[in-house]
C-alpha atoms as a PDB file:
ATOM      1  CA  UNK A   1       0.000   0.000   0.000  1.00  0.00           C
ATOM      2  CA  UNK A   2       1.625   3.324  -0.595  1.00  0.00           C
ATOM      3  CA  UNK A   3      -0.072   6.824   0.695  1.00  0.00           C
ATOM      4  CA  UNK A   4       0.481   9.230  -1.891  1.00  0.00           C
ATOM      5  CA  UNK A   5      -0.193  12.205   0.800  1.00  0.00           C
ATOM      6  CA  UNK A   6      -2.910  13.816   3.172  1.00  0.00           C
ATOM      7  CA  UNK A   7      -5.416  16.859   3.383  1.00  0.00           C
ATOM      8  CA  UNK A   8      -7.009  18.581   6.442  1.00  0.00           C
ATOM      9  CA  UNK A   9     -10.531  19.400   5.212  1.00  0.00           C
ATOM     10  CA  UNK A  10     -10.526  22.344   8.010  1.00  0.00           C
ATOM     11  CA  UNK A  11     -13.247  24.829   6.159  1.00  0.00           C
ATOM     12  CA  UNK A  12     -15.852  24.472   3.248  1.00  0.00           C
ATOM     13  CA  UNK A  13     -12.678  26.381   0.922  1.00  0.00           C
ATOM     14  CA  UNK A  14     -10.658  23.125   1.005  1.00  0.00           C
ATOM     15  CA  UNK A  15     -13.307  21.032  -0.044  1.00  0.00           C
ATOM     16  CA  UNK A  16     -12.141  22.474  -3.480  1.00  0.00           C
ATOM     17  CA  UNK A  17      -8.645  21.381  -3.088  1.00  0.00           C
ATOM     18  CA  UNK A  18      -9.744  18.430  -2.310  1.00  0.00           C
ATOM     19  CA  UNK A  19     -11.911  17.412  -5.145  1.00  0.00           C
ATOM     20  CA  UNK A  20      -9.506  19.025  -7.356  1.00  0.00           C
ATOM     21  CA  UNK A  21      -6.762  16.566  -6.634  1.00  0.00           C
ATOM     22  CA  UNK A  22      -9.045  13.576  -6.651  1.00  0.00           C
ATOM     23  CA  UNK A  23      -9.965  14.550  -9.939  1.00  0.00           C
ATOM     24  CA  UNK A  24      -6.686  15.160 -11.119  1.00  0.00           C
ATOM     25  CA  UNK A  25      -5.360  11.823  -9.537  1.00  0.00           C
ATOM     26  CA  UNK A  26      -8.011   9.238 -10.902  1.00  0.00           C
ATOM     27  CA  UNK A  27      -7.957  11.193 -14.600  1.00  0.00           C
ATOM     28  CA  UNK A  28      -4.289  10.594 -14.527  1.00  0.00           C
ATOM     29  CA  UNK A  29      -4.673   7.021 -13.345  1.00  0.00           C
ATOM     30  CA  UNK A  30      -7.467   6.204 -15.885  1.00  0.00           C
ATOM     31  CA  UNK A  31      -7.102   8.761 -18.393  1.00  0.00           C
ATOM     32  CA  UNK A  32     -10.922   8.927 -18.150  1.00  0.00           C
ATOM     33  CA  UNK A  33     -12.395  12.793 -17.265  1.00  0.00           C
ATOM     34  CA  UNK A  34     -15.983  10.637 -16.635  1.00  0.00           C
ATOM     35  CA  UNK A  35     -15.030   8.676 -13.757  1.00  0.00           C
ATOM     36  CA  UNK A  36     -12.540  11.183 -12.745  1.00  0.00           C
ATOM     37  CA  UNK A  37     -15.064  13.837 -12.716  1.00  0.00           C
ATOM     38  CA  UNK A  38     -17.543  11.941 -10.799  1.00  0.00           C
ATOM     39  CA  UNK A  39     -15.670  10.475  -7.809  1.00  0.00           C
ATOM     40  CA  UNK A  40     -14.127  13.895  -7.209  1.00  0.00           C
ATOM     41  CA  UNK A  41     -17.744  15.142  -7.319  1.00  0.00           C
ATOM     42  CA  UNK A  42     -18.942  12.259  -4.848  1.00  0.00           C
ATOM     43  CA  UNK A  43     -15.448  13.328  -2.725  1.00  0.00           C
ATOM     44  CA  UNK A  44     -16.151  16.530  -2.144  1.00  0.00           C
ATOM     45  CA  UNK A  45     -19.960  16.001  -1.362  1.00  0.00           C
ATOM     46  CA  UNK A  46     -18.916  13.587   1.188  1.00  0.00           C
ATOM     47  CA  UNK A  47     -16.372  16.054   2.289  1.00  0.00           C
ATOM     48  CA  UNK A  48     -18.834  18.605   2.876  1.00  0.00           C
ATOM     49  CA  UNK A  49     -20.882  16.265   5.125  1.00  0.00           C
ATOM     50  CA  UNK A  50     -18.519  15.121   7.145  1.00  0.00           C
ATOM     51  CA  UNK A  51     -17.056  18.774   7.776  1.00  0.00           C
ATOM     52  CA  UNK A  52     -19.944  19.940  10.010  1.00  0.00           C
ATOM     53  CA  UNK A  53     -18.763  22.365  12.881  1.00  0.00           C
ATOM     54  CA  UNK A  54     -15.009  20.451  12.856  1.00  0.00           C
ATOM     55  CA  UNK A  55     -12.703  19.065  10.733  1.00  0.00           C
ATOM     56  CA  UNK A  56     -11.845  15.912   8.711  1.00  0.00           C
ATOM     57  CA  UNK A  57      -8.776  14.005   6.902  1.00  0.00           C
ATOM     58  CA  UNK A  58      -8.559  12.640   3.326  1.00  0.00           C
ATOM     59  CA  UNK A  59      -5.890   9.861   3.035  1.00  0.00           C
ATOM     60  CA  UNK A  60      -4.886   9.463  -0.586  1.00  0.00           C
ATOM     61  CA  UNK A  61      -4.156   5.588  -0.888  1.00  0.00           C
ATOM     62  CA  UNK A  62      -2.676   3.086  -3.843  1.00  0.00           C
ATOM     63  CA  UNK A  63      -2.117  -0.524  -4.217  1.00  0.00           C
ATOM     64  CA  UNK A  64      -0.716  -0.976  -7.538  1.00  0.00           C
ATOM     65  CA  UNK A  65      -1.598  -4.364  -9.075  1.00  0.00           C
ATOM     66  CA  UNK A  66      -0.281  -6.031 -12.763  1.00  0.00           C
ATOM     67  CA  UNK A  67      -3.482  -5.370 -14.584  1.00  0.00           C
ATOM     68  CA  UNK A  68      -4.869  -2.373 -12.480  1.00  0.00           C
ATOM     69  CA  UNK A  69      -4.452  -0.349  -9.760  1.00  0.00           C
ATOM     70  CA  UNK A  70      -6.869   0.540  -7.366  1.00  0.00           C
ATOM     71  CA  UNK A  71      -7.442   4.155  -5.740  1.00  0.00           C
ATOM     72  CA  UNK A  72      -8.379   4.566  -1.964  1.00  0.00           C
ATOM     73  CA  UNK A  73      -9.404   7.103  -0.203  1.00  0.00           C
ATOM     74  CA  UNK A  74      -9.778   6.910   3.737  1.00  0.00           C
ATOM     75  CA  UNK A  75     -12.095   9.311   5.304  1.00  0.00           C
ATOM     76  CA  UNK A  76     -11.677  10.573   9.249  1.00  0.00           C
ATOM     77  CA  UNK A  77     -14.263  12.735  10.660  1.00  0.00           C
ATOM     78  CA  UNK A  78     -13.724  14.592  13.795  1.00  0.00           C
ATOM     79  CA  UNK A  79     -17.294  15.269  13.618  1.00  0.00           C
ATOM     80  CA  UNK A  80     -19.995  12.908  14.728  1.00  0.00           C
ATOM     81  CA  UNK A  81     -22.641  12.394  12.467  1.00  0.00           C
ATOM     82  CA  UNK A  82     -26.187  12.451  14.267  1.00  0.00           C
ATOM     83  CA  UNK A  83     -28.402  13.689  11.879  1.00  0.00           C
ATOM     84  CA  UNK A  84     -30.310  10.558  10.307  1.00  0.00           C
ATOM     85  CA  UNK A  85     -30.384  12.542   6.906  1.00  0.00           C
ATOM     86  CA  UNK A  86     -26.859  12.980   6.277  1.00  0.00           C
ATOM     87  CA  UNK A  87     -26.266   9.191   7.574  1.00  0.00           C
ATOM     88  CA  UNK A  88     -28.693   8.640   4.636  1.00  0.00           C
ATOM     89  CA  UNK A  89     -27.037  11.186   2.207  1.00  0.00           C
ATOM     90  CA  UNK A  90     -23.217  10.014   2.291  1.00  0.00           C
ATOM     91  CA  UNK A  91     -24.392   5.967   1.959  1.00  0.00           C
ATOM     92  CA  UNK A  92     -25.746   7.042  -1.320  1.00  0.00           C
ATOM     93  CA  UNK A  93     -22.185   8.847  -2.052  1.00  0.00           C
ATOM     94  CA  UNK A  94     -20.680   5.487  -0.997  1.00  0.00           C
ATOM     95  CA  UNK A  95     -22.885   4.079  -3.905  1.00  0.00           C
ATOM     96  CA  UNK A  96     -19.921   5.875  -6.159  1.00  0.00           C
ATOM     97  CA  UNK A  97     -17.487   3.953  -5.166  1.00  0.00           C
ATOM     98  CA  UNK A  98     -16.319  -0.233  -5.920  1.00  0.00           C
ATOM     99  CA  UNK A  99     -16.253  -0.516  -2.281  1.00  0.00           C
ATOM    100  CA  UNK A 100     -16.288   1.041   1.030  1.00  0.00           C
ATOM    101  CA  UNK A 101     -16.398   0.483   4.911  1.00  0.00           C
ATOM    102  CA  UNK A 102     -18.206   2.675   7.033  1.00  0.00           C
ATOM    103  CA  UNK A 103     -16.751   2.418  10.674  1.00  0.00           C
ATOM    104  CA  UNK A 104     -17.907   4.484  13.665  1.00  0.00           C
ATOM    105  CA  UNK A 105     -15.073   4.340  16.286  1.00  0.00           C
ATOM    106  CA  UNK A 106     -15.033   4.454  19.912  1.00  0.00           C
ATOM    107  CA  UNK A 107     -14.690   8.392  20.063  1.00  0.00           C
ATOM    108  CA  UNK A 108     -17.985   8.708  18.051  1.00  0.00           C
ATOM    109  CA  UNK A 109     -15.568   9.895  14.952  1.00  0.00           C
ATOM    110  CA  UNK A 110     -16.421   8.002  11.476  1.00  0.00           C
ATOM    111  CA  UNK A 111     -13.827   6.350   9.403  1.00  0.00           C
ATOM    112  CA  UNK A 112     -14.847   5.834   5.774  1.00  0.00           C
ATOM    113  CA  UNK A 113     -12.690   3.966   3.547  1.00  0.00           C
ATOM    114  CA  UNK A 114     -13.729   4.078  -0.448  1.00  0.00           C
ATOM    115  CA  UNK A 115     -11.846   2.114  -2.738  1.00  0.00           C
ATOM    116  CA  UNK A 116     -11.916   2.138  -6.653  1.00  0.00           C
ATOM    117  CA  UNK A 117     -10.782  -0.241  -8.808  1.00  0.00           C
ATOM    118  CA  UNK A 118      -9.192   1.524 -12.132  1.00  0.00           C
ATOM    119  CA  UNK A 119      -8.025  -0.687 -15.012  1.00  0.00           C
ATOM    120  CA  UNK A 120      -4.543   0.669 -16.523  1.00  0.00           C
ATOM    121  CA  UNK A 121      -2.253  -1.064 -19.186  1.00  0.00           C
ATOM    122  CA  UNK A 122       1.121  -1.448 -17.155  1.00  0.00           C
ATOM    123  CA  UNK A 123       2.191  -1.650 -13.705  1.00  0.00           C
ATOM    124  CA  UNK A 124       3.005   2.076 -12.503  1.00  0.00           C
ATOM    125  CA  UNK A 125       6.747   2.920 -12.386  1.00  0.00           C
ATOM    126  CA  UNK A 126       8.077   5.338  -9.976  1.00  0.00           C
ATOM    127  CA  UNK A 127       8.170   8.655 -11.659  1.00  0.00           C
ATOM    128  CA  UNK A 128       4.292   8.091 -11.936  1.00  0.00           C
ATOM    129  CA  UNK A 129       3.742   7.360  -8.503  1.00  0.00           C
ATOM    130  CA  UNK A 130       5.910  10.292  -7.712  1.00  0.00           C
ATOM    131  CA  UNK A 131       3.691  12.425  -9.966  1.00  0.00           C
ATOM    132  CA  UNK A 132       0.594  11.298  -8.198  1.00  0.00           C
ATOM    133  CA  UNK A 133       2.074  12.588  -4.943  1.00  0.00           C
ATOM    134  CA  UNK A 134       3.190  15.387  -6.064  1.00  0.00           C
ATOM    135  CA  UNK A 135      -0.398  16.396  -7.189  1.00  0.00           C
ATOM    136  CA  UNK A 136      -1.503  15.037  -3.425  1.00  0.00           C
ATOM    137  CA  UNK A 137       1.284  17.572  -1.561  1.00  0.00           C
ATOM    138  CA  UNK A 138       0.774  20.133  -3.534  1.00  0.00           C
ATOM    139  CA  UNK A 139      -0.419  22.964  -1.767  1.00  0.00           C
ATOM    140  CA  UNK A 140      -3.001  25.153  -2.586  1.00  0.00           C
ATOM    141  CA  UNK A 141      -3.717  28.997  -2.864  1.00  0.00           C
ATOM    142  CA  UNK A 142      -4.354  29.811   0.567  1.00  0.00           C
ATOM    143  CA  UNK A 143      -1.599  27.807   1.637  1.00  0.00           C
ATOM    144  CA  UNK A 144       0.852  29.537  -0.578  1.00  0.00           C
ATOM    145  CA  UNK A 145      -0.626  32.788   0.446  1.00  0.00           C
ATOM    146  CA  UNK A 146       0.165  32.126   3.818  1.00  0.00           C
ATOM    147  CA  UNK A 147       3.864  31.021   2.973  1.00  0.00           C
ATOM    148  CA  UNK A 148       3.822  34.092   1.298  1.00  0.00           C
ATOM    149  CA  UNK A 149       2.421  36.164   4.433  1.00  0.00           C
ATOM    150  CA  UNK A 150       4.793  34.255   6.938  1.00  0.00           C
ATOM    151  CA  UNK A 151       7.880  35.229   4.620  1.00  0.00           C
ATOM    152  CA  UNK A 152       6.988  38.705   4.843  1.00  0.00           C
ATOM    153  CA  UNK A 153       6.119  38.811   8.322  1.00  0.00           C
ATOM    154  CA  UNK A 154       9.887  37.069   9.459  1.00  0.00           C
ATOM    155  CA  UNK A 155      11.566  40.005   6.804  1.00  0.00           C
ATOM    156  CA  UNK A 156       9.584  42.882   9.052  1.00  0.00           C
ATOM    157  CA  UNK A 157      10.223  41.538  11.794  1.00  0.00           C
ATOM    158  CA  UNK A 158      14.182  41.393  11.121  1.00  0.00           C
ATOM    159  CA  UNK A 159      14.098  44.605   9.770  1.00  0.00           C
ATOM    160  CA  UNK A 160      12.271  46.190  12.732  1.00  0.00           C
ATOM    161  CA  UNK A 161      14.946  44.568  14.762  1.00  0.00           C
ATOM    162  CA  UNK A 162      17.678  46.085  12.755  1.00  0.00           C
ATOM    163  CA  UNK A 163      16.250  49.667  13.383  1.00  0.00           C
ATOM    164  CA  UNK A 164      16.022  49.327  17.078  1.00  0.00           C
ATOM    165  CA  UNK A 165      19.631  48.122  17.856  1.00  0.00           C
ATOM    166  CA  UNK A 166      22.200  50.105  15.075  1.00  0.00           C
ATOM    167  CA  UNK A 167      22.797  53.355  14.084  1.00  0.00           C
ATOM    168  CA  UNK A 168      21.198  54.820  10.751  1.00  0.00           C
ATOM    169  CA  UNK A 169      24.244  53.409   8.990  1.00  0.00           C
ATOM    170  CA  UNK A 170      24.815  50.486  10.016  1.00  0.00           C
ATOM    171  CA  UNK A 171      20.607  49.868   9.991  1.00  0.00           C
ATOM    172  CA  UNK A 172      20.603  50.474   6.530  1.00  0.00           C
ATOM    173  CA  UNK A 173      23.548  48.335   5.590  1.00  0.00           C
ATOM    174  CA  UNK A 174      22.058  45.678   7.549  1.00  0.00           C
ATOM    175  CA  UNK A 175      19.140  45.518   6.104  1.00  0.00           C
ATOM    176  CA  UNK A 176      20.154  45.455   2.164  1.00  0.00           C
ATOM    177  CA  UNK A 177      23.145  42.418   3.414  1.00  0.00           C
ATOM    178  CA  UNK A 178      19.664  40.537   4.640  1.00  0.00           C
ATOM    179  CA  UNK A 179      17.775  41.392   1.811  1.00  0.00           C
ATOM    180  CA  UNK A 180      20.362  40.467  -1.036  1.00  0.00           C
ATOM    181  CA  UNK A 181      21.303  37.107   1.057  1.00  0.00           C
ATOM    182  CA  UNK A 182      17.048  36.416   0.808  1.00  0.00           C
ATOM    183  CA  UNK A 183      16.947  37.280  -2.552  1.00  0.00           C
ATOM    184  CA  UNK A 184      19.872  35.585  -3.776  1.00  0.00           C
ATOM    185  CA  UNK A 185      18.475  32.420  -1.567  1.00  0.00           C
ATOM    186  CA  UNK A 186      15.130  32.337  -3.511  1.00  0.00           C
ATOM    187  CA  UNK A 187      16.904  31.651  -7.209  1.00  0.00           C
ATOM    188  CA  UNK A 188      18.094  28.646  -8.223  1.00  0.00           C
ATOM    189  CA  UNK A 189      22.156  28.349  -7.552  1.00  0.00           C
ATOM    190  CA  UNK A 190      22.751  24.845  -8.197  1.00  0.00           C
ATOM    191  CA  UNK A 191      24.428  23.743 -11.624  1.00  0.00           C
ATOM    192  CA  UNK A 192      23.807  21.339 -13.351  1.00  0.00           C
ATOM    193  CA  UNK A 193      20.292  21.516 -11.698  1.00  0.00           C
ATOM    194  CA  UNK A 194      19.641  18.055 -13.276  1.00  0.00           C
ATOM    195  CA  UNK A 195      22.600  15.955 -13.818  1.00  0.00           C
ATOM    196  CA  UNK A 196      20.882  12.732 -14.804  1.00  0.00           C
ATOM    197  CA  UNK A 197      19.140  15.195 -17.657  1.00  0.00           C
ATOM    198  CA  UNK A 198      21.458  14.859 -20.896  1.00  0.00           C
ATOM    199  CA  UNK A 199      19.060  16.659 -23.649  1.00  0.00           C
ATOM    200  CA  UNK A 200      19.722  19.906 -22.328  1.00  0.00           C
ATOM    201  CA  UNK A 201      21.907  21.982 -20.101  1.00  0.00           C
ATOM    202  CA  UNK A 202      21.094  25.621 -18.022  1.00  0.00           C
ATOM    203  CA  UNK A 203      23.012  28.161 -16.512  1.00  0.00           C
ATOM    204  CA  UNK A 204      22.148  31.363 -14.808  1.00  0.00           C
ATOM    205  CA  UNK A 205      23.484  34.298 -12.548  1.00  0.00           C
ATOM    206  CA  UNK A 206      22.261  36.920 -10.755  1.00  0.00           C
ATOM    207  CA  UNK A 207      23.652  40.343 -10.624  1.00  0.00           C
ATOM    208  CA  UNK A 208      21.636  42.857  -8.714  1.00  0.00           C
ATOM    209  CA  UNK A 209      22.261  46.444  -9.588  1.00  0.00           C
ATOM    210  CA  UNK A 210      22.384  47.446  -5.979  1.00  0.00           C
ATOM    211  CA  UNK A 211      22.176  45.165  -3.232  1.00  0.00           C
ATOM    212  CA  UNK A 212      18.805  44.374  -3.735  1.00  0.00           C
ATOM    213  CA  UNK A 213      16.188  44.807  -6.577  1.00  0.00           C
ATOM    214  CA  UNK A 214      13.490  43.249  -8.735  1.00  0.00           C
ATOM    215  CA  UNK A 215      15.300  41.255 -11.286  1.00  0.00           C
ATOM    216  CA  UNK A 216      15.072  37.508 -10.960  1.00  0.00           C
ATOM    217  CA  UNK A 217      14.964  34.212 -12.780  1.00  0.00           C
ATOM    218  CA  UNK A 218      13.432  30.425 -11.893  1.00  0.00           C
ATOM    219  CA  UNK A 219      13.517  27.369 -13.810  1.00  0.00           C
ATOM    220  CA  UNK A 220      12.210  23.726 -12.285  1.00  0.00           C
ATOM    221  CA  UNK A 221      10.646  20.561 -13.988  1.00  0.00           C
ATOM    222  CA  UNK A 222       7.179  20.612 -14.324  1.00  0.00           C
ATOM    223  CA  UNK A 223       6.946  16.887 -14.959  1.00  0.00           C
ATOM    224  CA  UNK A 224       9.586  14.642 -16.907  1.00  0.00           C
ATOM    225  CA  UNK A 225       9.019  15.938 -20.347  1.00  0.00           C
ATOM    226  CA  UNK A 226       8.264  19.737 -19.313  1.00  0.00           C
ATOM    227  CA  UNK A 227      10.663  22.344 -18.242  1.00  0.00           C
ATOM    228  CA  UNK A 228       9.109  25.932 -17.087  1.00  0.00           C
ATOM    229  CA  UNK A 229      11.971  28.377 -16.998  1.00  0.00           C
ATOM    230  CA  UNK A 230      11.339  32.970 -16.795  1.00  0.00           C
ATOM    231  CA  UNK A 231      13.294  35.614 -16.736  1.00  0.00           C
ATOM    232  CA  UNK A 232      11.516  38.835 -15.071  1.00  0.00           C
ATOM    233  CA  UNK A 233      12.584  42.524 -13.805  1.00  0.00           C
ATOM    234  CA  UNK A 234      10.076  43.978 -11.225  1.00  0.00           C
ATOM    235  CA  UNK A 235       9.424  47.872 -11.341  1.00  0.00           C
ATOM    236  CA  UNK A 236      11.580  50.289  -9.149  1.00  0.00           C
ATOM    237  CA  UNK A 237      14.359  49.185  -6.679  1.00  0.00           C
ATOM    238  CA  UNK A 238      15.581  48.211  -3.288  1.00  0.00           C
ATOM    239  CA  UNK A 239      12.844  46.122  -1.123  1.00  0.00           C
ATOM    240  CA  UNK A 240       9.635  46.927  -2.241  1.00  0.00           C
ATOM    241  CA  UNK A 241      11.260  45.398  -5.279  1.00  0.00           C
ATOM    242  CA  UNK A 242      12.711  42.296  -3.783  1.00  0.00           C
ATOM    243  CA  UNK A 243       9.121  41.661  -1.878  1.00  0.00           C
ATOM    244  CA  UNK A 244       6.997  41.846  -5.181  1.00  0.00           C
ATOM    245  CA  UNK A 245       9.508  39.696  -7.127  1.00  0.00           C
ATOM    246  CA  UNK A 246       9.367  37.154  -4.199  1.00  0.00           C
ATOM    247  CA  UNK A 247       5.660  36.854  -4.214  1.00  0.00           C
ATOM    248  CA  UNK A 248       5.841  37.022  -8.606  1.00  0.00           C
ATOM    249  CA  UNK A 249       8.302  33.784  -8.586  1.00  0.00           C
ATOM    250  CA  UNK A 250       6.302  31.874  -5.844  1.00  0.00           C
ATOM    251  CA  UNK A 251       2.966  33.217  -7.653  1.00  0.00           C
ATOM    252  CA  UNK A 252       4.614  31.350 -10.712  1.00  0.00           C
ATOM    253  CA  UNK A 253       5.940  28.268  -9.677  1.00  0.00           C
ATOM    254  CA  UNK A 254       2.767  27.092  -8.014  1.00  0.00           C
ATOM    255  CA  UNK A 255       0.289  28.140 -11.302  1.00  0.00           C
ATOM    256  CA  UNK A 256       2.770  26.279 -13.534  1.00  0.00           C
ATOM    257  CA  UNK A 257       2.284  23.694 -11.517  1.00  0.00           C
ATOM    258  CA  UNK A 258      -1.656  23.047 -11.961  1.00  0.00           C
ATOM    259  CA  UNK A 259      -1.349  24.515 -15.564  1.00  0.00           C
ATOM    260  CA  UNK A 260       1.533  24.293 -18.319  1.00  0.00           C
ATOM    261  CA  UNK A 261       0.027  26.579 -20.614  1.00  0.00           C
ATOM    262  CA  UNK A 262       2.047  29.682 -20.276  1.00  0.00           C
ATOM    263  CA  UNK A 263      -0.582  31.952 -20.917  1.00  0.00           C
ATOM    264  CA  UNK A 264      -3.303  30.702 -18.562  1.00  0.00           C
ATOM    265  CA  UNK A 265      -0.182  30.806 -16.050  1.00  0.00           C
ATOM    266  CA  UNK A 266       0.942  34.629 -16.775  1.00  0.00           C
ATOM    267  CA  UNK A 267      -2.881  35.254 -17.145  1.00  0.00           C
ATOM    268  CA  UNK A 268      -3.321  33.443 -13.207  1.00  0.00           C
ATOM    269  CA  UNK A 269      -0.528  35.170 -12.198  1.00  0.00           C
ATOM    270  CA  UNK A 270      -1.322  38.871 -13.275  1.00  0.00           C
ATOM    271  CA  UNK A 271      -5.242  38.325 -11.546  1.00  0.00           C
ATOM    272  CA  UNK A 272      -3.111  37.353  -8.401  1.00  0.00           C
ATOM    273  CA  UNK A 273      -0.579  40.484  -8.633  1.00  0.00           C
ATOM    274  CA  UNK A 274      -3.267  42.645  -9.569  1.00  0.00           C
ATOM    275  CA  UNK A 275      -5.263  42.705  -6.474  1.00  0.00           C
ATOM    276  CA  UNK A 276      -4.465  45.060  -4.004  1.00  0.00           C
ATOM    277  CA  UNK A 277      -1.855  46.462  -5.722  1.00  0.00           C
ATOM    278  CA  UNK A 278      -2.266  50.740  -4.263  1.00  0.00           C
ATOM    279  CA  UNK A 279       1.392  51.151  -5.280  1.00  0.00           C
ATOM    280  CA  UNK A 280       0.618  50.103  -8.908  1.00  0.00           C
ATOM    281  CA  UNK A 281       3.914  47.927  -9.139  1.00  0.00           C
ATOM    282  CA  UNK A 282       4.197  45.833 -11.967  1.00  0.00           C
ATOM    283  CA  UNK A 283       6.991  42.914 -13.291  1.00  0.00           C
ATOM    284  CA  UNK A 284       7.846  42.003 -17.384  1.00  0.00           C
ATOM    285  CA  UNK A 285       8.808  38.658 -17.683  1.00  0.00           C
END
């Protein structure tokens, strides 16, 4: 059995995330946007049961077999179900599934395990499992916002400190050393990125006008055949710079990630930046 990866279903906006990734999981599994389409439907309807005034967990499950492979999903609520409606409700969603177990343990929390059984041509190899869980681990748009918010937060919070304990001088100089070491922290460095790669080869360096500033690059695999690589230059100089660039390359990577089309990805990405934007900062990439 191998667990491809877990979700907290904390609030009714994860229920998204989670039928999202069931959907994207089984479709890659069966290449089949039906069946796909309606477990993650029947997911995140059971989801939304289960959530009541608490929280649940969605285990992400595989048993890969010669002629198929079948897809689990294993279902904790924290929330006991009383109401004889929604008891009625989720064993019709169970109705989606091959099989399932319905267990109510001794805490009064349900355990549902669903299992379906999806016919593929080949055993999977390991860059396809590893695919699957990178899909399950993935995290989603609040989560990345909060990364985002957290980053920002720790760079205040040094800089603040900075201010308090040195002299004008020696604040200032302390906070463009942080900044450029940040900066310079956030771009790839590593080369050859991929040494086991031997159609293609990349290089880059970074040479900030001043200590810090809005240019940047980023390149990573976006599976084994597709590599996402930008070069960008943020508007202005100095922090302000450096933040918005940040949030533009971590914007990026993670919109790549659920869609290769660059277009849709600049078009995601430029929604995102847009938004409370007062300062009317903008990046070319």
């Amino acid at each position: 059995m191998i667990e491809l990866g877990r979700i907290s279903i904390t609030v009714p906006e994860s229920i998204k995330d989670a039928r999202n990734k069931v959907r994207q999981v089984v479709e890659t599994l069966s290449r089949n946007q039906l069946i796909a389409g309606r477990l993650a439907t029947a997911t995140s309807e059971l989801s939304r049961r289960l959530l009541g005034d608490s929280s649940a967990t969605l285990s992400f499950l595989l048993e890969p077999r010669s002629d198929r492979t079948l897809f689990l999903l294993q279902v904790v609520s924290l929330n006991p179900i009383k109401n004889q409606s929604d008891k009625g409700f989720i064993e019709r969603i169970l109705g989606f599934f091959d099989r399932h177990d319905w267990t109510i343990l001794q805490n009064g929390n349900h355990q549902i395990r669903l299992e379906a059984e999806i016919r593929t041509d080949q055993k999977l190899t390991v860059q396809q499992i590893e695919h699957l869980k990178e899909i399950v681990q993935r995290k989603n748009r609040d989560e990345l916002m909060a990364e985002i918010t957290a980053r920002n937060e720790q760079l205040k919070e040094s800089l603040d400190h900075l201010r308090r304990t040195r002299s004008a001088k020696e604040r200032m100089e302390g906070e463009l050393s942080i900044g450029r070491d940040i900066q310079m922290s956030m771009v790839p460095a590593k080369f050859p990125p991929f040494p086991d790669r031997n159609e293609f080869s990349i290089f880059a360096k970074l040479i900030p006008a001043r200590e810090v500033g809005g240019d940047f690059y980023d390149f990573f695999l976006i599976d084994q055949n597709l590599l996402c690589f930008c070069i960008g230059d943020v508007s202005g100089k100095g922090v302000p710079a450096a933040l918005f660039m940040a949030v533009t390359k971590t914007l990026i990577k993670s919109m790549a990630k659920n869609d290769a089309e660059p277009a849709s990805v600049l078009t995601a990405v430029n929604t995102e930046l847009s938004q409370n934007n007062d300062s009317a900062m903008f990046v070319t990439i």
